[in-house]
Protein backbone atom coordinates (compact mmCIF):
# COMPACT_ATOMS: atom_id res chain seq x y z
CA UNK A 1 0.00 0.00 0.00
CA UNK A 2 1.62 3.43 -0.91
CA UNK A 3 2.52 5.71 1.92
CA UNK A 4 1.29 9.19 2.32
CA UNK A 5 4.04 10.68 0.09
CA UNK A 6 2.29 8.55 -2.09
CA UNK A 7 6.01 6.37 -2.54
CA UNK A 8 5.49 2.47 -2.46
CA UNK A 9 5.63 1.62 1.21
CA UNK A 10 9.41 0.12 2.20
CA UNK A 11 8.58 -2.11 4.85
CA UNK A 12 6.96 -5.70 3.94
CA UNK A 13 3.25 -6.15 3.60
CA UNK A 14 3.36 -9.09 5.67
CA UNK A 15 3.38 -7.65 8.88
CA UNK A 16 3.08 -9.09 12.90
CA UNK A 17 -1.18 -7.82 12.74
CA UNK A 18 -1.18 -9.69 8.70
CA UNK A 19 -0.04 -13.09 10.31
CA UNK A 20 -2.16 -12.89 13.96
CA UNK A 21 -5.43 -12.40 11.97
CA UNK A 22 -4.21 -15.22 9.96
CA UNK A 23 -3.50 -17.08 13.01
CA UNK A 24 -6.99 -16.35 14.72
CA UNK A 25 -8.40 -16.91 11.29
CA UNK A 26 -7.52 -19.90 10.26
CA UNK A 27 -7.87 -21.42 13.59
CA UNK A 28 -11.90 -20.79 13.45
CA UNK A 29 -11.46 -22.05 9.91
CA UNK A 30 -9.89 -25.51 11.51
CA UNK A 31 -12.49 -25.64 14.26
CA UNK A 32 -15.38 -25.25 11.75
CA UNK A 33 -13.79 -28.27 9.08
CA UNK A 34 -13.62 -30.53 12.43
CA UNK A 35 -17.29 -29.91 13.43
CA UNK A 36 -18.05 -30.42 9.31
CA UNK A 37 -16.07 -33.68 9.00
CA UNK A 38 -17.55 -34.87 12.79
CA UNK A 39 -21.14 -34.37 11.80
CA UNK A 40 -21.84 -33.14 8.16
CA UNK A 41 -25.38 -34.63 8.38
CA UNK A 42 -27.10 -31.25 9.66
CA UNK A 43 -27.03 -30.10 5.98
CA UNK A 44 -29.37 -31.22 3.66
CA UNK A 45 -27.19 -33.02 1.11
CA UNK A 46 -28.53 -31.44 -1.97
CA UNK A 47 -28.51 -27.90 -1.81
CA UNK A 48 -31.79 -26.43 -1.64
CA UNK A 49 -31.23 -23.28 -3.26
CA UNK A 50 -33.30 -21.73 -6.80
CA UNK A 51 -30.89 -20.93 -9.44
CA UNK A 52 -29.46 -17.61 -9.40
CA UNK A 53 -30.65 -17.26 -5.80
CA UNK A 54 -26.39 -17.14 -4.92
CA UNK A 55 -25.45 -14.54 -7.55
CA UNK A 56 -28.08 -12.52 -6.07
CA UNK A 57 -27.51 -12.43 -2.01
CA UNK A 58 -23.90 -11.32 -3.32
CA UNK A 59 -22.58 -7.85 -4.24
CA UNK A 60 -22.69 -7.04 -7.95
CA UNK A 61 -19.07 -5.38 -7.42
CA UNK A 62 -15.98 -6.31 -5.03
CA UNK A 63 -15.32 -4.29 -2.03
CA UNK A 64 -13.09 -1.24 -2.33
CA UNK A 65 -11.96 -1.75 1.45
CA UNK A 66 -10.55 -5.12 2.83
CA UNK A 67 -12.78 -6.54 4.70
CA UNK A 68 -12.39 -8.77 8.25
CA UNK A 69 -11.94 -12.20 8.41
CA UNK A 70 -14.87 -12.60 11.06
CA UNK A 71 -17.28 -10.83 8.23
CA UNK A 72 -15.76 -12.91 5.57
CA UNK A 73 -16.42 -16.47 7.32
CA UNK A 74 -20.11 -15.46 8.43
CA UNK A 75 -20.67 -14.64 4.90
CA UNK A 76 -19.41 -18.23 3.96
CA UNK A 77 -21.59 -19.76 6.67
CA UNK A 78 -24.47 -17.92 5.54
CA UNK A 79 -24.52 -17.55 1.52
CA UNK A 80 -21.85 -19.85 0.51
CA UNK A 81 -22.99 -22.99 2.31
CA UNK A 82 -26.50 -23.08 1.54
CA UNK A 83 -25.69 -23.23 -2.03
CA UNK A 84 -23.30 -26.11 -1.20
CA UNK A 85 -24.14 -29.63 -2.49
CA UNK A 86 -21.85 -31.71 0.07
CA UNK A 87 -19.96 -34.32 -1.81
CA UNK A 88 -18.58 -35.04 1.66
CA UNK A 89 -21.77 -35.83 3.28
CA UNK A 90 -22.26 -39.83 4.40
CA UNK A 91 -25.67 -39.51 2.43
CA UNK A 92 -24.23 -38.72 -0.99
CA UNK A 93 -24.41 -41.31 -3.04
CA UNK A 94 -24.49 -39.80 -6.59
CA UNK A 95 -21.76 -40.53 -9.70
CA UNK A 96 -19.08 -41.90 -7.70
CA UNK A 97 -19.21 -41.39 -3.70
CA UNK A 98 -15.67 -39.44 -2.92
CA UNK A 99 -14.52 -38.20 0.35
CA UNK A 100 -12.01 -35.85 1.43
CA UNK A 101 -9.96 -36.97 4.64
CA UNK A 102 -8.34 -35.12 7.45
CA UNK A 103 -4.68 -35.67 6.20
CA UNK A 104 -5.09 -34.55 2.71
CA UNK A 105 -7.14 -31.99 4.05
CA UNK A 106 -3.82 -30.59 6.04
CA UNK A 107 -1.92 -31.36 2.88
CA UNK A 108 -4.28 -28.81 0.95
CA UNK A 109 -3.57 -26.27 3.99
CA UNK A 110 0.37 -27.01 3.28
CA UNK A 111 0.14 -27.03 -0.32
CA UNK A 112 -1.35 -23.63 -0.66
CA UNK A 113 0.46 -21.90 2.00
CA UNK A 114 4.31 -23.20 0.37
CA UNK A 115 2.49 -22.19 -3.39
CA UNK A 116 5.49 -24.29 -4.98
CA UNK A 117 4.95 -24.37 -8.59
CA UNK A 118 7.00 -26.88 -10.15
CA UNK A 119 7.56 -25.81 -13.78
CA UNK A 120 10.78 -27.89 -13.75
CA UNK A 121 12.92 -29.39 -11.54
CA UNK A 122 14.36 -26.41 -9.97
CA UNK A 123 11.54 -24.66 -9.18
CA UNK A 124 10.44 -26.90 -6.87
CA UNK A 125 12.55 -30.38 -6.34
CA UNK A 126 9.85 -31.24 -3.34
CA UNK A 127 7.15 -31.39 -5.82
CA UNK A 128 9.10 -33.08 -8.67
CA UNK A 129 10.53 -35.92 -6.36
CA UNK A 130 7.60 -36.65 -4.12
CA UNK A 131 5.16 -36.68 -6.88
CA UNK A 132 7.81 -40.07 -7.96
CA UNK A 133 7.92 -41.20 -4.54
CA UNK A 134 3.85 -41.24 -3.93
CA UNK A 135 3.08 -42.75 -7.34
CA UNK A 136 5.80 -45.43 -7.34
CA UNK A 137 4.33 -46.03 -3.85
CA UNK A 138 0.15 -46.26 -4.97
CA UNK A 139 1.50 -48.26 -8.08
CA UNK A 140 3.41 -51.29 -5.84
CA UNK A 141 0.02 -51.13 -3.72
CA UNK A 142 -2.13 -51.71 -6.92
CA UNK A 143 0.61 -54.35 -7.89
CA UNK A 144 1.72 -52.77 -11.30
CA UNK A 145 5.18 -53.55 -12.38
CA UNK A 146 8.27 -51.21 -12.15
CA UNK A 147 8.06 -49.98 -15.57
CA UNK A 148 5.24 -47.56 -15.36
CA UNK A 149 6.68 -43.65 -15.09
CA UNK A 150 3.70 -41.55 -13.15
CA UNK A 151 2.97 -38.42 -13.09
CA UNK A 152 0.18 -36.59 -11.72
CA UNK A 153 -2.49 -34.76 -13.58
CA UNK A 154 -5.77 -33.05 -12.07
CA UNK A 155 -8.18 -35.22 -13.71
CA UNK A 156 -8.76 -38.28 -15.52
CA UNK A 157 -10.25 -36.29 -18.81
CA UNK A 158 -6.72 -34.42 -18.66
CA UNK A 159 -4.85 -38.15 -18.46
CA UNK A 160 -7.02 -39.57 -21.06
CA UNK A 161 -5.76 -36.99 -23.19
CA UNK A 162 -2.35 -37.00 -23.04
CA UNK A 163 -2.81 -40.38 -23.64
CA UNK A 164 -4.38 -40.63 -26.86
CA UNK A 165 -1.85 -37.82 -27.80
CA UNK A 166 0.78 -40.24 -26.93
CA UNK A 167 -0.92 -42.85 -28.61
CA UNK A 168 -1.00 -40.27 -31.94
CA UNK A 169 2.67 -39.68 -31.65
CA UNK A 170 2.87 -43.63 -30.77
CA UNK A 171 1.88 -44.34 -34.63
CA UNK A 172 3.33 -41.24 -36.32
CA UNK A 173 6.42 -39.55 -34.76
CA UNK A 174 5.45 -36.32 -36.77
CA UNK A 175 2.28 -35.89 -36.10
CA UNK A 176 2.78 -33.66 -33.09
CA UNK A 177 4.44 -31.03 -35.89
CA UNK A 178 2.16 -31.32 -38.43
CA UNK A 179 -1.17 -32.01 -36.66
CA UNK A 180 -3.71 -35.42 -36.80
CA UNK A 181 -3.59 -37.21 -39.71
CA UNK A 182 -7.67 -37.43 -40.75
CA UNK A 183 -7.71 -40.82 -41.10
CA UNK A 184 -6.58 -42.00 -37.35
CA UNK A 185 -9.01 -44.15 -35.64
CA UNK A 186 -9.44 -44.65 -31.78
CA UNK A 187 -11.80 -47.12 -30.77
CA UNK A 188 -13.68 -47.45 -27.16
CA UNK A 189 -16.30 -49.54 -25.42
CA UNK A 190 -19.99 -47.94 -25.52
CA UNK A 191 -19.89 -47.86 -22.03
CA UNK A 192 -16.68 -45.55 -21.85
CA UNK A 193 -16.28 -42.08 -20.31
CA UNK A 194 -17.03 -39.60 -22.34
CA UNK A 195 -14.10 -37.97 -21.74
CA UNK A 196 -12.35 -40.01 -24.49
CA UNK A 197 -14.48 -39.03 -26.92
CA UNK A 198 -13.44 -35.37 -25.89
CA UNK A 199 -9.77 -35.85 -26.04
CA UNK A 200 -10.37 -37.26 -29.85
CA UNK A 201 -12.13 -33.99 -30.43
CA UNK A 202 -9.44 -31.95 -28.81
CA UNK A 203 -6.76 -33.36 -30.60
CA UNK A 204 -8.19 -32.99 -34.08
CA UNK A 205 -9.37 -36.95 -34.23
CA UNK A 206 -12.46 -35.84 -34.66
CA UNK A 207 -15.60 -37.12 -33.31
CA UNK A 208 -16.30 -39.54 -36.23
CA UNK A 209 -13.62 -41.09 -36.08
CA UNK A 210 -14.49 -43.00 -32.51
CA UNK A 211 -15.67 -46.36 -32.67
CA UNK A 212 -18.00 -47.05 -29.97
CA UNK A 213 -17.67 -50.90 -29.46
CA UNK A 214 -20.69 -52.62 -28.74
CA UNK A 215 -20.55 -54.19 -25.26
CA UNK A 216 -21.98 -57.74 -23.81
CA UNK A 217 -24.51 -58.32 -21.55
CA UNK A 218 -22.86 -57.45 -18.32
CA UNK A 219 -21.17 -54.12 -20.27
CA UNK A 220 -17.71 -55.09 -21.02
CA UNK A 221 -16.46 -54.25 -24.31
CA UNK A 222 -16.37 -57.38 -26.93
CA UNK A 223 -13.15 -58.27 -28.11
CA UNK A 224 -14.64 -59.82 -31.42
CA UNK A 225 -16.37 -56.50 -32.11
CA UNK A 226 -13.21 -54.48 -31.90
CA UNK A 227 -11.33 -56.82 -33.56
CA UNK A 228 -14.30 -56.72 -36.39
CA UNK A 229 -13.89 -52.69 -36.47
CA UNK A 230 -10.14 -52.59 -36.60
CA UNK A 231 -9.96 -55.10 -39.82
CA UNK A 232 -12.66 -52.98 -41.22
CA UNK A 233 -11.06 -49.40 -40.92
CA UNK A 234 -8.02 -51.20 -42.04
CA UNK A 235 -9.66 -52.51 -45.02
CA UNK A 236 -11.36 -49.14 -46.15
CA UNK A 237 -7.23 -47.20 -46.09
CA UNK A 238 -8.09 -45.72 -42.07
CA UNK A 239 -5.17 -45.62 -39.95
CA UNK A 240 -6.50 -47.47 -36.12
CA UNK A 241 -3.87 -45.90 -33.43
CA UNK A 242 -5.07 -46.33 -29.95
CA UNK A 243 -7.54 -48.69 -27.97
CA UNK A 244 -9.24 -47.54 -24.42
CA UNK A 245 -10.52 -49.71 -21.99
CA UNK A 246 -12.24 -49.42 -18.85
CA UNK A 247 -11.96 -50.87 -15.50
CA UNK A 248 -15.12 -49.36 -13.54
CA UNK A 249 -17.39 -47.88 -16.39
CA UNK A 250 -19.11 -44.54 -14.86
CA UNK A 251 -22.79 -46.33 -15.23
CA UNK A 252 -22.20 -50.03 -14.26
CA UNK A 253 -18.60 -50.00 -13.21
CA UNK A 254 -17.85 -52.87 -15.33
CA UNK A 255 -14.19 -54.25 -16.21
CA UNK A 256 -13.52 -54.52 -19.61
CA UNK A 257 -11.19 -58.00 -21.13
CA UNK A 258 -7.97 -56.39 -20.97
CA UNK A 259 -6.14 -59.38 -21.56
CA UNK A 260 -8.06 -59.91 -24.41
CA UNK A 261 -7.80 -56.27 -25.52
CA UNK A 262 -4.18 -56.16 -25.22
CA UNK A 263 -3.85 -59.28 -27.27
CA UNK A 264 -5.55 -57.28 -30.62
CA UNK A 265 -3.57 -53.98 -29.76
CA UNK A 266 -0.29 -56.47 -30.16
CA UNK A 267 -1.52 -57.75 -33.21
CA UNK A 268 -2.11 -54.30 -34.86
CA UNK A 269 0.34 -52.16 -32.85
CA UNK A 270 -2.09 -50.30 -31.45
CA UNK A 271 -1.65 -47.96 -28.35
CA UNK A 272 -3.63 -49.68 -25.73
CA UNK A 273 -4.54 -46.72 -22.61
CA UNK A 274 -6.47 -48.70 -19.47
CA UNK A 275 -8.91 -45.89 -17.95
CA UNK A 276 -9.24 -47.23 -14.09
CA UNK A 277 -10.10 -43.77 -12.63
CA UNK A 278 -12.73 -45.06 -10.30
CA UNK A 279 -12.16 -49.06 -9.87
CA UNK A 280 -8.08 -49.12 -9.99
CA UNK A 281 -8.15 -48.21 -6.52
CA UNK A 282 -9.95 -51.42 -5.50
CA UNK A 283 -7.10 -53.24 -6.77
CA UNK A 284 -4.98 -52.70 -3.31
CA UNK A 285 -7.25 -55.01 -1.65
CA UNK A 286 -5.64 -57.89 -2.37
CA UNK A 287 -8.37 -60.23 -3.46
CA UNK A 288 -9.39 -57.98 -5.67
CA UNK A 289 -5.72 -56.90 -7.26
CA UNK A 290 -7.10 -59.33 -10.50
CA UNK A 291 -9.19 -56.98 -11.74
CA UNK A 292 -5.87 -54.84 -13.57
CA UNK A 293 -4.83 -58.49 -15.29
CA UNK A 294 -3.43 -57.30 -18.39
CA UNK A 295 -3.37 -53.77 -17.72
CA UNK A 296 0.79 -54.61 -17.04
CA UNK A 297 0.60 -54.87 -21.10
CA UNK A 298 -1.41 -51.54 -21.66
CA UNK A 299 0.87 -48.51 -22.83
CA UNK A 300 -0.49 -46.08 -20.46
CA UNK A 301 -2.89 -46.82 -17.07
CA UNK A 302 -4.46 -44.25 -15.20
CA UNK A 303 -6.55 -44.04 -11.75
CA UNK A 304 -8.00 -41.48 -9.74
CA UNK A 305 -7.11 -41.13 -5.81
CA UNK A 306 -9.64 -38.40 -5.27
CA UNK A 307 -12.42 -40.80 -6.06
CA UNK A 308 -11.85 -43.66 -3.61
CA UNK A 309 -8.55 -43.15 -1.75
CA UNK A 310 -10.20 -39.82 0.20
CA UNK A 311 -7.91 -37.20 -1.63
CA UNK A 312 -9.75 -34.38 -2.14
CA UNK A 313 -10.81 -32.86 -5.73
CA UNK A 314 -8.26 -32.86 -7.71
CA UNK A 315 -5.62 -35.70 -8.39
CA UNK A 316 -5.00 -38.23 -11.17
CA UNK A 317 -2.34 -40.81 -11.05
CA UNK A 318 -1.27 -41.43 -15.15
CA UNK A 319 1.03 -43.71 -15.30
CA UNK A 320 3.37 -45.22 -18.75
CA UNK A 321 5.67 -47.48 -20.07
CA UNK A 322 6.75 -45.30 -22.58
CA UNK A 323 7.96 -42.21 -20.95
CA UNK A 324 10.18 -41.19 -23.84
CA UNK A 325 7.13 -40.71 -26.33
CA UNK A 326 4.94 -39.04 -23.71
CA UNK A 327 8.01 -36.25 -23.72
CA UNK A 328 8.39 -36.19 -26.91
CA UNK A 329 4.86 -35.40 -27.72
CA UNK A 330 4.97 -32.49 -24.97
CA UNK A 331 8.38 -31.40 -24.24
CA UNK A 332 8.80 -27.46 -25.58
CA UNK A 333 11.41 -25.97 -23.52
CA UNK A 334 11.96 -21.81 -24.26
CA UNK A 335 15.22 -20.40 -23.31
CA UNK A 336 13.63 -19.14 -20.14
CA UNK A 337 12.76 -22.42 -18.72
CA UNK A 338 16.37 -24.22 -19.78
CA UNK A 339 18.37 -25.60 -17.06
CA UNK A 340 21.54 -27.58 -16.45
CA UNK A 341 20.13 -31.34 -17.03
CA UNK A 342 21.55 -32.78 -13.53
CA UNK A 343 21.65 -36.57 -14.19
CA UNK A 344 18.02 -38.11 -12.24
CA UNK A 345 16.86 -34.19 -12.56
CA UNK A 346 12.89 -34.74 -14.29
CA UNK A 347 11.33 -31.76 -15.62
CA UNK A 348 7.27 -32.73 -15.32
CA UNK A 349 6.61 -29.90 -17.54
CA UNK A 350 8.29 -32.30 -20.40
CA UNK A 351 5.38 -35.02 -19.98
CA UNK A 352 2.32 -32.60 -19.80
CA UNK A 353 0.38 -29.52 -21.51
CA UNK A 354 0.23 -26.99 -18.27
CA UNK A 355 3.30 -25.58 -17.52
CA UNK A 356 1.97 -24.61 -13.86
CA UNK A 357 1.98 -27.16 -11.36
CA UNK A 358 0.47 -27.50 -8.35
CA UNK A 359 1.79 -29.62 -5.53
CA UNK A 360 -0.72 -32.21 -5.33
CA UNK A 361 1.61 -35.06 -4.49
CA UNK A 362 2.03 -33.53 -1.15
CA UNK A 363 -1.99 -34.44 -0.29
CA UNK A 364 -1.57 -38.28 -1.53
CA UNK A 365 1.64 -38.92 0.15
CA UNK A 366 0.15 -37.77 3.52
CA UNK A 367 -3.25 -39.97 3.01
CA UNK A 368 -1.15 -43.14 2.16
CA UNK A 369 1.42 -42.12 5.29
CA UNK A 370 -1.95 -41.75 7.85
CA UNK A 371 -4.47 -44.84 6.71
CA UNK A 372 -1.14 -46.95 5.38
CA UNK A 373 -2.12 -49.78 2.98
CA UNK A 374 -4.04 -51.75 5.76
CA UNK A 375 -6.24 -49.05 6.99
CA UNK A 376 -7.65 -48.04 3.34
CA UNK A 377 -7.94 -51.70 2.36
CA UNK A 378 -10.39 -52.28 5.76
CA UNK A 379 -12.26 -49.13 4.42
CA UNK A 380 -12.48 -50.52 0.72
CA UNK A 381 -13.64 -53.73 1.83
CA UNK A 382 -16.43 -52.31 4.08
CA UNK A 383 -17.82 -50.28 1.07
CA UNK A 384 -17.76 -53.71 -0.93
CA UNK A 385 -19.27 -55.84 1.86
CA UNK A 386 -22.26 -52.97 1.83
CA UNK A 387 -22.59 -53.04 -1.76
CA UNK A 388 -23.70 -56.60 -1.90
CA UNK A 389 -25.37 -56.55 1.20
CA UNK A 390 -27.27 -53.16 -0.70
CA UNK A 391 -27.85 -55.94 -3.73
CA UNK A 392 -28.99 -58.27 -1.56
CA UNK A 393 -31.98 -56.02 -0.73
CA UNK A 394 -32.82 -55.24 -3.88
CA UNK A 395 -33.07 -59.05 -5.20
CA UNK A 396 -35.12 -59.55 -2.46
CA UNK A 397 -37.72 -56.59 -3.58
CA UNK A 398 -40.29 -57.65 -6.09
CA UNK A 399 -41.02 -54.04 -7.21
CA UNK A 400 -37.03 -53.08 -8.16
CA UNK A 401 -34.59 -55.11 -9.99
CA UNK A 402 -31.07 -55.37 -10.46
CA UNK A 403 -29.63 -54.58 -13.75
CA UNK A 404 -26.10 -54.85 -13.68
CA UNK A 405 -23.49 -56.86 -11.85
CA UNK A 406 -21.78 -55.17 -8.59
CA UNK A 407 -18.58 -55.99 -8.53
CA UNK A 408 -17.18 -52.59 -6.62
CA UNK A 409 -19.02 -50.20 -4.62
CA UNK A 410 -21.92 -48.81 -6.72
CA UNK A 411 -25.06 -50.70 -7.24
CA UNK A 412 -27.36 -49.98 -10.73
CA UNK A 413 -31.18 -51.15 -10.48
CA UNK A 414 -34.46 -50.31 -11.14
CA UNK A 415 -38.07 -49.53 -10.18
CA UNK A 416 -40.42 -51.92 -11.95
CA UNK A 417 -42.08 -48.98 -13.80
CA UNK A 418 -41.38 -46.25 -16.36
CA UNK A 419 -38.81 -44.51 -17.42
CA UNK A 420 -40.23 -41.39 -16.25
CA UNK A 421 -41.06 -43.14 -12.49
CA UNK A 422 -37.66 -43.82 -12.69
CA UNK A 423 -36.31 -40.30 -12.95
CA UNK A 424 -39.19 -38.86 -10.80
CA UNK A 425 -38.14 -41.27 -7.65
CA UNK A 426 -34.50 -39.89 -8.36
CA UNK A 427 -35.47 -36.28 -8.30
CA UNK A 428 -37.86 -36.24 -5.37
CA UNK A 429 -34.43 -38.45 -3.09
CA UNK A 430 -32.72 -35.18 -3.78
CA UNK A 431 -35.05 -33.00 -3.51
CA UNK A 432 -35.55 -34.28 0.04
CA UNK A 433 -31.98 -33.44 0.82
CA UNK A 434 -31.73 -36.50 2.84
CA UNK A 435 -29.93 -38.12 0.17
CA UNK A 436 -28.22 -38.16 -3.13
CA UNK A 437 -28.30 -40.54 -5.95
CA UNK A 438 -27.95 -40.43 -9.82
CA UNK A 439 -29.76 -41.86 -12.54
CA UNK A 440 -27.89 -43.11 -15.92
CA UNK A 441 -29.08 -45.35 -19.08
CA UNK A 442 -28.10 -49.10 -19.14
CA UNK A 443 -30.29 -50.78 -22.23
CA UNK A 444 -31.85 -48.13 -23.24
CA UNK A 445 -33.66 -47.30 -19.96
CA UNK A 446 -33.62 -45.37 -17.03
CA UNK A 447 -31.66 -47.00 -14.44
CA UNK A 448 -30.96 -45.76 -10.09
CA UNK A 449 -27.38 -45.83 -8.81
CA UNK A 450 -26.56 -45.97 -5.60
CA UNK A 451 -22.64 -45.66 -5.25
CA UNK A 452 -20.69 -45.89 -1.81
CA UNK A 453 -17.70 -43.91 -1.29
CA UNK A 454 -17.67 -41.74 1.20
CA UNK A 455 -15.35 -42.35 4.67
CA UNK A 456 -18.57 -41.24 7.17
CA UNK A 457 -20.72 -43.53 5.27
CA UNK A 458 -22.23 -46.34 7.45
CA UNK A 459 -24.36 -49.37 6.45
CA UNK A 460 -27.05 -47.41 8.63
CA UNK A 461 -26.91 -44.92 6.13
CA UNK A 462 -26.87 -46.96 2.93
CA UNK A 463 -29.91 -49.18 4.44
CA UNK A 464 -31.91 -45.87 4.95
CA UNK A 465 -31.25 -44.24 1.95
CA UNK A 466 -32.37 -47.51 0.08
CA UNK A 467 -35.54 -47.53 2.35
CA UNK A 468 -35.96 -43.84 1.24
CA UNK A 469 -35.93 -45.09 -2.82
CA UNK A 470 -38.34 -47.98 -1.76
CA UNK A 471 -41.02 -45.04 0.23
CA UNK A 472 -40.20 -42.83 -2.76
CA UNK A 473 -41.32 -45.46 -5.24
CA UNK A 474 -44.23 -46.52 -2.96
CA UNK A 475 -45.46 -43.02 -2.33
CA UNK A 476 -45.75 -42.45 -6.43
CA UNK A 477 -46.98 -45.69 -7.28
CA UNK A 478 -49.77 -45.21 -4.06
């Protein structure tokens, strides 16, 4: 702030008052996240708000004066929650259940107070060496092999990008230079994210040229169909360049044959990319580590720890075996980012698009130091155990029925009616704020999902939000 002379002030803006309202501060900010985290279930779970109602209650303009803390945090207890749907609430149950736990939580605090950017090595060895560390360390617990290079992205729709891009430079070293070739095909199951289909648009694919291979009756994609497409495109002068499959589609959460898959990409030289984002993390329970056979063949893997390892939003684990065509499909380095090149020194900037980084590994490595492999497994296996006990229930009911396998944590079924009684017992569990659920499509109809996630969730509150669906369905049918 200038002085009165109107001369920039000399002394530092960060004075003994700057850090003792920080102090005072952010301990009422700590307090507050404790009582959240102890008992988020006084908040409805959906927020109960109108549209526009947020933009309103605010100021049109920001404040010409700074403003106190103690104003600032009412203002966030009174506007900003209310128009808070509470992905950390034991009740939510929608798209896939995630959970943010008290360590990462601290490793957000830590993160954002050091504001490390790691453009390269230098800038930030911390980040560069512990984002190794933690992914070497999630990849023995998923039981990949020592080949695999990570690196950490903030999303899976960001991973699955760089991955077909590596799978474009894969098939056509030049291509990065000159742009797509039209003809390159990528091929996916019809159950996939549709985040791949993005990347292929974002890349200059192009949307046509996705094939969307049929899957079987439990939603896996067919190996005979994608072998059928490839021999096609082949046959009419298209180039195929990259397979994805999926362990944990978003609706059903089924695991594609990856063994299977790999054997075709082999045969063709395709680039095979294994999108786990949700279910890979079920793979460090032990009994459950078969799920990933074959993805030890697939060119690049990736899995999300902010889904079901209670990292908070965001962090994506990508990992390859072919590190070397990853950098050279992003590695750009200007003068004024040009350093020595100590031997073991890894620029991450090389092996991505953003040249910012934050330090996310710093979050991850403290959830995997607190829980340790045997405390997340227990958790993982709890939400499993419910899960079937949750299908269980729904065998047993005569009015709903089950129409997909649950092999995870999320359970698909039905309400023996419409499609639009379907969607109207969905809305009216939200609307209740009591709890949170999502619809999707499986065969061409309307189909409830009730998906378990969430480290306060208890089988209490599974059982009563599936008693809520049945009332729901009972009170429209009635």
């Amino acid at each position: 702030m200038p002085s009165e002379s109107g001369r920039p002030a000399a002394s530092s803006f960060i004075t003994a008052e700057y850090i003792e309202q920080f102090r005072r501060a952010a301990h009422q900010a700590v307090d507050w996240t404790a009582e959240y985290l102890r008992d988020p279930r006084k908040y409805p779970v959906v927020s109960q708000i109108k549209p526009g109602e947020l933009i309103d209650a605010l100021p049109a303009s920001a404040p010409e004066r700074g403003e106190s803390y103690e104003a600032i945090l009412q203002d966030f207890e009174k506007l900003i929650i209310p128009a808070v749907t509470h992905w950390n609430h034991p009740d939510f149950f929608a798209f896939f259940a995630i959970s943010s736990s008290a360590p990462a939580i601290i490793g957000e605090l830590l993160t954002a107070a050091l504001n490390t950017n790691g453009l390269h090595w230098k800038t930030s060895p911390a980040l560069a060496e512990l984002e190794q560390v933690s992914l070497s360390w999630l990849r023995q617990w998923m039981g990949l092999p020592g080949d695999f290079f990570g690196i950490i992205y903030d999303t899976a729709s960001v991973g699955s990008l760089h991955a077909i891009a590596a799978a474009r430079e894969f098939v056509d070293p030049t291509a990065h230079a000159r742009g797509s070739l039209g003809n390159l095909v990528l091929y996916t199951s019809d159950q996939a994210h549709s985040s791949v289909e993005k990347g292929a648009i974002a890349l200059g694919i192009g949307q046509d040229n996705v094939r969307k291979i049929a899957s079987d009756a439990e939603f896996r994609m067919r190996p005979e169909e994608l072998a059928s497409a490839i021999e096609q495109d082949i046959g009419a002068g298209r180039k195929p360049f990259c397979v994805v499959a999926t362990i944990g589609t978003t609706s059903s959460t089924s695991v594609d044959p990856v063994p299977a898959i790999a054997d075709i990409c082999e045969r063709h030289r395709l680039w095979l990319h294994a999108d786990a984002a949700y279910a890979g993390i079920a793979a460090i329970v032990p009994e459950r580590q078969h799920i990933l056979k074959g993805c030890e063949r697939a060119h690049s893997f990736l899995v999300n720890p902010m889904k079901w390892m209670f990292v908070p939003v965001d962090l994506n684990a990508f990992y390859t075996r072919y590190p070397d065509i990853l950098r050279r499909t992003f590695s750009l380095t200007p003068e004024y980012l040009r350093t020595a090149g100590a031997e073991r020194e890894i620029n991450l900037m090389d092996y991505a698009i953003p040249l910012g980084r934050r330090f996310r590994a710093l979050k991850l490595w403290m959830t995997m130091r607190y829980f340790g492999r045997e405390g997340i497994v227990r958790i993982l296996r709890a939400h499993m155990e419910w899960a079937q006990r949750l299908a269980g229930l729904v065998d047993a009911e005569p009015q709903f029925e089950r129409v997909a396998p649950a092999p995870f944590s999320v359970v698909c079924f039905r309400y023996q009616g419409s499609d639009e009684e379907n969607r109207a017992i969905a809305e009216r569990v939200n609307e209740s704020g009591k709890a949170y659920i999502s619809p999707t499509v499986l065969n061409g109809r309307v189909t409830l999902r009730i998906a378990i996630g969430n480290l306060g969730t208890t089988w209490e509150d599974v059982e009563r939000c599936w008693e809520l669906v049945r009332a729901t369905a009972a009170a429209l049918s009635g």
